[in-house]
Structure formats: structure tokens, C-alpha cells
C-alpha atoms as a PDB file:
ATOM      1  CA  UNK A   1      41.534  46.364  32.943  1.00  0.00           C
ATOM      2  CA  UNK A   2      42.850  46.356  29.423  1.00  0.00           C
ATOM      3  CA  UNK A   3      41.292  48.086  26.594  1.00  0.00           C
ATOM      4  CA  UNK A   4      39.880  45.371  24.234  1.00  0.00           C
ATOM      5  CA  UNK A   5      38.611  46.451  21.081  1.00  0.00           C
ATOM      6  CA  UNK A   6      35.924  44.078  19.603  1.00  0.00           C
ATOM      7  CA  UNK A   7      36.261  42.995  15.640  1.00  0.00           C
ATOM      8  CA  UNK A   8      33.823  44.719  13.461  1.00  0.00           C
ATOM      9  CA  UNK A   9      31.796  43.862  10.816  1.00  0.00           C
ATOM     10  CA  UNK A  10      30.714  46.628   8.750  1.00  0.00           C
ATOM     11  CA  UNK A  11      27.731  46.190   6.990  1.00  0.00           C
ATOM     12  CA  UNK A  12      26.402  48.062   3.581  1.00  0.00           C
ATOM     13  CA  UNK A  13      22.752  48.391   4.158  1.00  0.00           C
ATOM     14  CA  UNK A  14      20.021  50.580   3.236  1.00  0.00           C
ATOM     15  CA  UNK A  15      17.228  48.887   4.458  1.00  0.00           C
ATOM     16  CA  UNK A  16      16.440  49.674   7.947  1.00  0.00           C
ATOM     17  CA  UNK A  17      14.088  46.684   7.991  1.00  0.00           C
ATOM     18  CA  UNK A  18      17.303  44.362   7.537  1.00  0.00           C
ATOM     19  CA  UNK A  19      19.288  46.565  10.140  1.00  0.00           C
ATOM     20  CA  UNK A  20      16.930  46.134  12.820  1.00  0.00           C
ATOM     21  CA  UNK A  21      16.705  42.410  12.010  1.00  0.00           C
ATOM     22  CA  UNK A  22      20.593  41.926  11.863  1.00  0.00           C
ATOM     23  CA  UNK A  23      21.381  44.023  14.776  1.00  0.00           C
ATOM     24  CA  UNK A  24      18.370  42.135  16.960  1.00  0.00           C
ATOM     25  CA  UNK A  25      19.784  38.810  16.222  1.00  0.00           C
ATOM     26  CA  UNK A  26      23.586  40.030  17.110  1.00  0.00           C
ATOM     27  CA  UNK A  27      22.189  41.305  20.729  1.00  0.00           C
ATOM     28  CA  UNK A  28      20.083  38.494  21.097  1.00  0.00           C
ATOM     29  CA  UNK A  29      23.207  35.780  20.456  1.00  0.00           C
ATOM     30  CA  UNK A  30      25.738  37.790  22.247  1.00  0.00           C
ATOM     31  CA  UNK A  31      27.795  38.042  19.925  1.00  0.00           C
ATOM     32  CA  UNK A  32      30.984  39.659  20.776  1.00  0.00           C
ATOM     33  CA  UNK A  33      31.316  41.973  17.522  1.00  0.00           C
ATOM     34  CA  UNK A  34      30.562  45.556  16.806  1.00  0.00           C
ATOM     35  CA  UNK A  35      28.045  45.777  14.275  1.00  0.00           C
ATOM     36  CA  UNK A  36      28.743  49.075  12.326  1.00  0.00           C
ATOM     37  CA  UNK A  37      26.017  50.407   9.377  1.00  0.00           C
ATOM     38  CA  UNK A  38      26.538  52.524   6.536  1.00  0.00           C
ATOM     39  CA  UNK A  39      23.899  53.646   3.825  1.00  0.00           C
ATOM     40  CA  UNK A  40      25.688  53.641   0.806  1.00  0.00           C
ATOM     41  CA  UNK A  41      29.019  53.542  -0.850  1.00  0.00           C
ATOM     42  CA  UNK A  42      30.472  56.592  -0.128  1.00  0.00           C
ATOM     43  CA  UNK A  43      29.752  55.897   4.097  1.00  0.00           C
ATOM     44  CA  UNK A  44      31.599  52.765   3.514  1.00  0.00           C
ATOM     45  CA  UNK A  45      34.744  54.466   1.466  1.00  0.00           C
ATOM     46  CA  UNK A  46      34.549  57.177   4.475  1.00  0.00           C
ATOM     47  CA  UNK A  47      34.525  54.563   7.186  1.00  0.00           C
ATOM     48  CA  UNK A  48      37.606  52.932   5.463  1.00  0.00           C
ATOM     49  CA  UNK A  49      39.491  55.700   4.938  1.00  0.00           C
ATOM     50  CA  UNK A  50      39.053  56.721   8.308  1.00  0.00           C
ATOM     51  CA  UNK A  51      40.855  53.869   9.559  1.00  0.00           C
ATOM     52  CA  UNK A  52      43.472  53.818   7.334  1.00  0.00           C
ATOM     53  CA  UNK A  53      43.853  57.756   7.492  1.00  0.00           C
ATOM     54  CA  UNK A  54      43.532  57.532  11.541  1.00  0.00           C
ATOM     55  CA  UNK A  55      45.641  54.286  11.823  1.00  0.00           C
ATOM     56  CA  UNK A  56      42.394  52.471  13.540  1.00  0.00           C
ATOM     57  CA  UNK A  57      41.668  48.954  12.876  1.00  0.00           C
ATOM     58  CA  UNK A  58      40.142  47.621   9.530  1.00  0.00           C
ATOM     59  CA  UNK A  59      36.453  45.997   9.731  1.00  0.00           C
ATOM     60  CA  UNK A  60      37.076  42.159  10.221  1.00  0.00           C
ATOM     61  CA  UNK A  61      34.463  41.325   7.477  1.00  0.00           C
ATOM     62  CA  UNK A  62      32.525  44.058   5.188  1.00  0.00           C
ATOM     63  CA  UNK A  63      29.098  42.860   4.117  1.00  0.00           C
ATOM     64  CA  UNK A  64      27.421  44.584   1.109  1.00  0.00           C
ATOM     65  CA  UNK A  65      23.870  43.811  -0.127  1.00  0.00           C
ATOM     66  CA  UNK A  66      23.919  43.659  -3.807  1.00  0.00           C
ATOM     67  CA  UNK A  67      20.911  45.518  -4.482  1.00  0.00           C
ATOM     68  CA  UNK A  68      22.022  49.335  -3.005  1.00  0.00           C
ATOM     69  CA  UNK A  69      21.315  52.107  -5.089  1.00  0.00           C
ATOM     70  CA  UNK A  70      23.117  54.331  -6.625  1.00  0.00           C
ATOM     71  CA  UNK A  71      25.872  51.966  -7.095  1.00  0.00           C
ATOM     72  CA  UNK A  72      25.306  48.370  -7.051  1.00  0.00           C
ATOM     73  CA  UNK A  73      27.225  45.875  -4.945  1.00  0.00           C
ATOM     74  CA  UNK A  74      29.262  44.933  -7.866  1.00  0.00           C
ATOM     75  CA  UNK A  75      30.554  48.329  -8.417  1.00  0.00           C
ATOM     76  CA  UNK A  76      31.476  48.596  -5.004  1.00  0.00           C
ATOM     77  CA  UNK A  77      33.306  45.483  -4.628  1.00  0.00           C
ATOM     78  CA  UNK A  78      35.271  46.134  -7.472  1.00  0.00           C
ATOM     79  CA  UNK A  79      35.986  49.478  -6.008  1.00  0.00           C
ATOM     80  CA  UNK A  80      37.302  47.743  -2.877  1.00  0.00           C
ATOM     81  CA  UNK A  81      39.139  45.173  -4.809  1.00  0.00           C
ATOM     82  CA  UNK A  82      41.134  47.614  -6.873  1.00  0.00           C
ATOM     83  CA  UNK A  83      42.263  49.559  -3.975  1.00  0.00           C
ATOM     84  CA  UNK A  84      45.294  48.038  -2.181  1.00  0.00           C
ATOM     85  CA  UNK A  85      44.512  49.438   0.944  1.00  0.00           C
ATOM     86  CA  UNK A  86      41.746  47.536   1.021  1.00  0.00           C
ATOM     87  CA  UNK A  87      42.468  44.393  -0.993  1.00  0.00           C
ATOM     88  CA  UNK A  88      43.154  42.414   2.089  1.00  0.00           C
ATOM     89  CA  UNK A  89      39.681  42.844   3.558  1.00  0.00           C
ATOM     90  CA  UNK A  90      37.223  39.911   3.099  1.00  0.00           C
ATOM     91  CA  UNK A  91      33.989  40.829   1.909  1.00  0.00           C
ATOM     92  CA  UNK A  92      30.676  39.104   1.760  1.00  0.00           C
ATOM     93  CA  UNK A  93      27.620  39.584  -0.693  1.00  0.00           C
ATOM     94  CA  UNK A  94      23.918  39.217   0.323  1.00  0.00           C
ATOM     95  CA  UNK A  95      21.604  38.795  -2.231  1.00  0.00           C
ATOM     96  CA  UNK A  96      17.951  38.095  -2.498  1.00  0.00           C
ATOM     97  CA  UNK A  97      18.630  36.440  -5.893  1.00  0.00           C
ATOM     98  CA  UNK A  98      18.780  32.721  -6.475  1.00  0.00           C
ATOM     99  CA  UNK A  99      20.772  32.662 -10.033  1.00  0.00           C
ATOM    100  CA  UNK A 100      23.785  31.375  -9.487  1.00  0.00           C
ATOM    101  CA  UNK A 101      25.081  33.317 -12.506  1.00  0.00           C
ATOM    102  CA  UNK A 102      25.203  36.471 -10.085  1.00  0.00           C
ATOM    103  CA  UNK A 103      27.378  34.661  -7.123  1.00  0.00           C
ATOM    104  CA  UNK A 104      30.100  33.430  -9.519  1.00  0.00           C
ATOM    105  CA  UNK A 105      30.297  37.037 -11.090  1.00  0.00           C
ATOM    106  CA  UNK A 106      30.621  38.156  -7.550  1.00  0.00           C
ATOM    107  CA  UNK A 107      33.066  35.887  -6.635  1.00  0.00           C
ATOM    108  CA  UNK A 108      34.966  36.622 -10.146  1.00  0.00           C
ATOM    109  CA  UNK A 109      35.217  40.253  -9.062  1.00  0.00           C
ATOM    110  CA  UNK A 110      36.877  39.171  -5.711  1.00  0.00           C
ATOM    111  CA  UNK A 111      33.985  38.354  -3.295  1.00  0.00           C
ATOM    112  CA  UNK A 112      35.210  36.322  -0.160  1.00  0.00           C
ATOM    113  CA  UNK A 113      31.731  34.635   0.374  1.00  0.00           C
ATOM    114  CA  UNK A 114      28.081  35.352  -1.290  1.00  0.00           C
ATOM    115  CA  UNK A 115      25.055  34.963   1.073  1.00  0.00           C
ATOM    116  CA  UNK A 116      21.507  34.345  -0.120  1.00  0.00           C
ATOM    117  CA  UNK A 117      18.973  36.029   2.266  1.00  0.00           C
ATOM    118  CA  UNK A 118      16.536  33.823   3.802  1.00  0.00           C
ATOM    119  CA  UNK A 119      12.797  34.542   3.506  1.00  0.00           C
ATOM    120  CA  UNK A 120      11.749  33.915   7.032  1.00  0.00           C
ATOM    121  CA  UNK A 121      13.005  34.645  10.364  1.00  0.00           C
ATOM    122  CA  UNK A 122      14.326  31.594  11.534  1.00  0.00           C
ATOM    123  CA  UNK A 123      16.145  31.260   8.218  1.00  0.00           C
ATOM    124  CA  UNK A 124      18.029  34.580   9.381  1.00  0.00           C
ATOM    125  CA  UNK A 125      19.066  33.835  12.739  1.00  0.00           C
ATOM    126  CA  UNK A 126      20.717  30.356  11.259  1.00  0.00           C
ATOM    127  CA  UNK A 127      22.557  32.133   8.463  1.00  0.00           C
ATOM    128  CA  UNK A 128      23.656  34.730  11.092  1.00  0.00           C
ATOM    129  CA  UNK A 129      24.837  32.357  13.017  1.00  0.00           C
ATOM    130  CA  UNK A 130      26.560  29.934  10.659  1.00  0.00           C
ATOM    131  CA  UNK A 131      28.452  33.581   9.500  1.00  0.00           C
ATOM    132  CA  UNK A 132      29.498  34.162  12.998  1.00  0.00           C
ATOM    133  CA  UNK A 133      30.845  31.320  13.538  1.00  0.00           C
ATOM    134  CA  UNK A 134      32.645  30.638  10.608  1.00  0.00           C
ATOM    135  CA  UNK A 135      34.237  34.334  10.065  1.00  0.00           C
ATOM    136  CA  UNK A 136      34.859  34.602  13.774  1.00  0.00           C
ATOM    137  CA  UNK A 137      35.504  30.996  14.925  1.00  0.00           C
ATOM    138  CA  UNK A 138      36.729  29.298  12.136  1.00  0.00           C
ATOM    139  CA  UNK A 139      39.171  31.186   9.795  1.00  0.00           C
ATOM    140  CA  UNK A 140      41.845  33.648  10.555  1.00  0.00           C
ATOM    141  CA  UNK A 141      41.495  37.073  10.019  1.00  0.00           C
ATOM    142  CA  UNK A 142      43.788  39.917  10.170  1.00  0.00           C
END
């Protein structure tokens, strides 16, 4: 039996709420990802420099919510996309804001993709699923 290692999507978030909902909806699909949390910034700059310090695989996708505290999520993307370590990695956005003003900035500082999150339920487990399957069954990654 070979060792396969499953892609991983780590995810910036604070809210434990929005884990629990994000993490139900991967076990409920099946989805064959590992689903890795970190609070804030510094967990995710420790995560990444783990891998790249222990020669371990990069996260497929990173996912940051805008709204985490100290830093914002446009700090820490352009933290990520001025280190060239890590300029390679796609990264998403989620955002509960609807201005438009806010994705373009994000996608001006390097974003791959900028999410709105859905109000209800059922509105999450379709935007989970249209992210699954077009980061793991439509594009190429790394």
C-alpha cells in the first residue's frame, strides 16, 4: 500500500463557528482533502515555514478570512505575496463584505480568488462545493 498524502487546504480562521461549519461540510461531501486550521497570522507563517524548513509539501490552496484580528487579511496576503517562498501558493479571500471595492484591492495585492460568505447554510455547502471542485478538479496545482 503506498503512502498517499492528501492536498491540503489551509485555512486562516478564527471563528470556531465557521470551522465547525467548514470542516462538517468537508466530512459530510467526502472530500478527499486535509482541512488544516490556524488562528492567526503567525500559525499560518509557522505552518509554512514548517514545510519549507522540513521539506514537506506546501498547502494546495490557503484560505484567509479578511476580517482576522490583529492583522487583517490584506496584511497577510501581502506578507505571503512578498515572500518568494511562498509566491507560488494560490490564495483565496472570504469576506462577509459585498463592496466590490474590497475584492479588486484583494486581487490587486495578489489574491488568486475572493469568496463572499453566504448567509445561510445551504448557501455554504454550494460555495464549498463549487471551491472543491474548481481548485481540486478543475485547475492545476503544484
Amino acid at each position: 500500500m503506498s503512502d498517499i498524502r492528501l492536498p491540503v487546504i489551509l485555512m486562516l480562521e478564527y471563528d470556531p463557528d465557521d470551522r465547525f461549519i467548514t470542516s462538517t461540510v468537508f466530512e459530510e461531501q467526502q472530500y478527499q482533502v486535509h482541512l488544516e486550521f490556524v488562528n492567526n497570522s503567525k500559525g499560518l507563517f509557522g505552518y509554512l515555514d514548517q514545510c519549507r524548513l522540513s521539506n514537506l509539501p506546501y498547502p494546495a490552496v490557503i484560505v484567509i478570512n479578511l476580517n482576522i484580528t490583529p492583522v487583517d487579511g490584506r496584511e497577510v496576503l501581502k506578507q505571503l505575496k512578498a515572500n518568494a517562498d511562498y509566491l507560488h501558493l494560490p490564495v483565496v479571500i472570504l469576506s462577509d463584505a459585498k463592496d466590490p471595492k474590497l475584492a479588486r484591492e484583494c486581487y490587486a495585492l495578489g489574491a488568486s480568488s475572493f469568496i463572499q460568505k453566504p448567509d445561510a447554510l445551504t448557501g455554504t455547502n454550494e460555495k464549498i462545493r463549487n471551491f472543491f471542485r474548481y481548485w481540486f478538479e478543475t485547475v492545476v496545482l503544484s
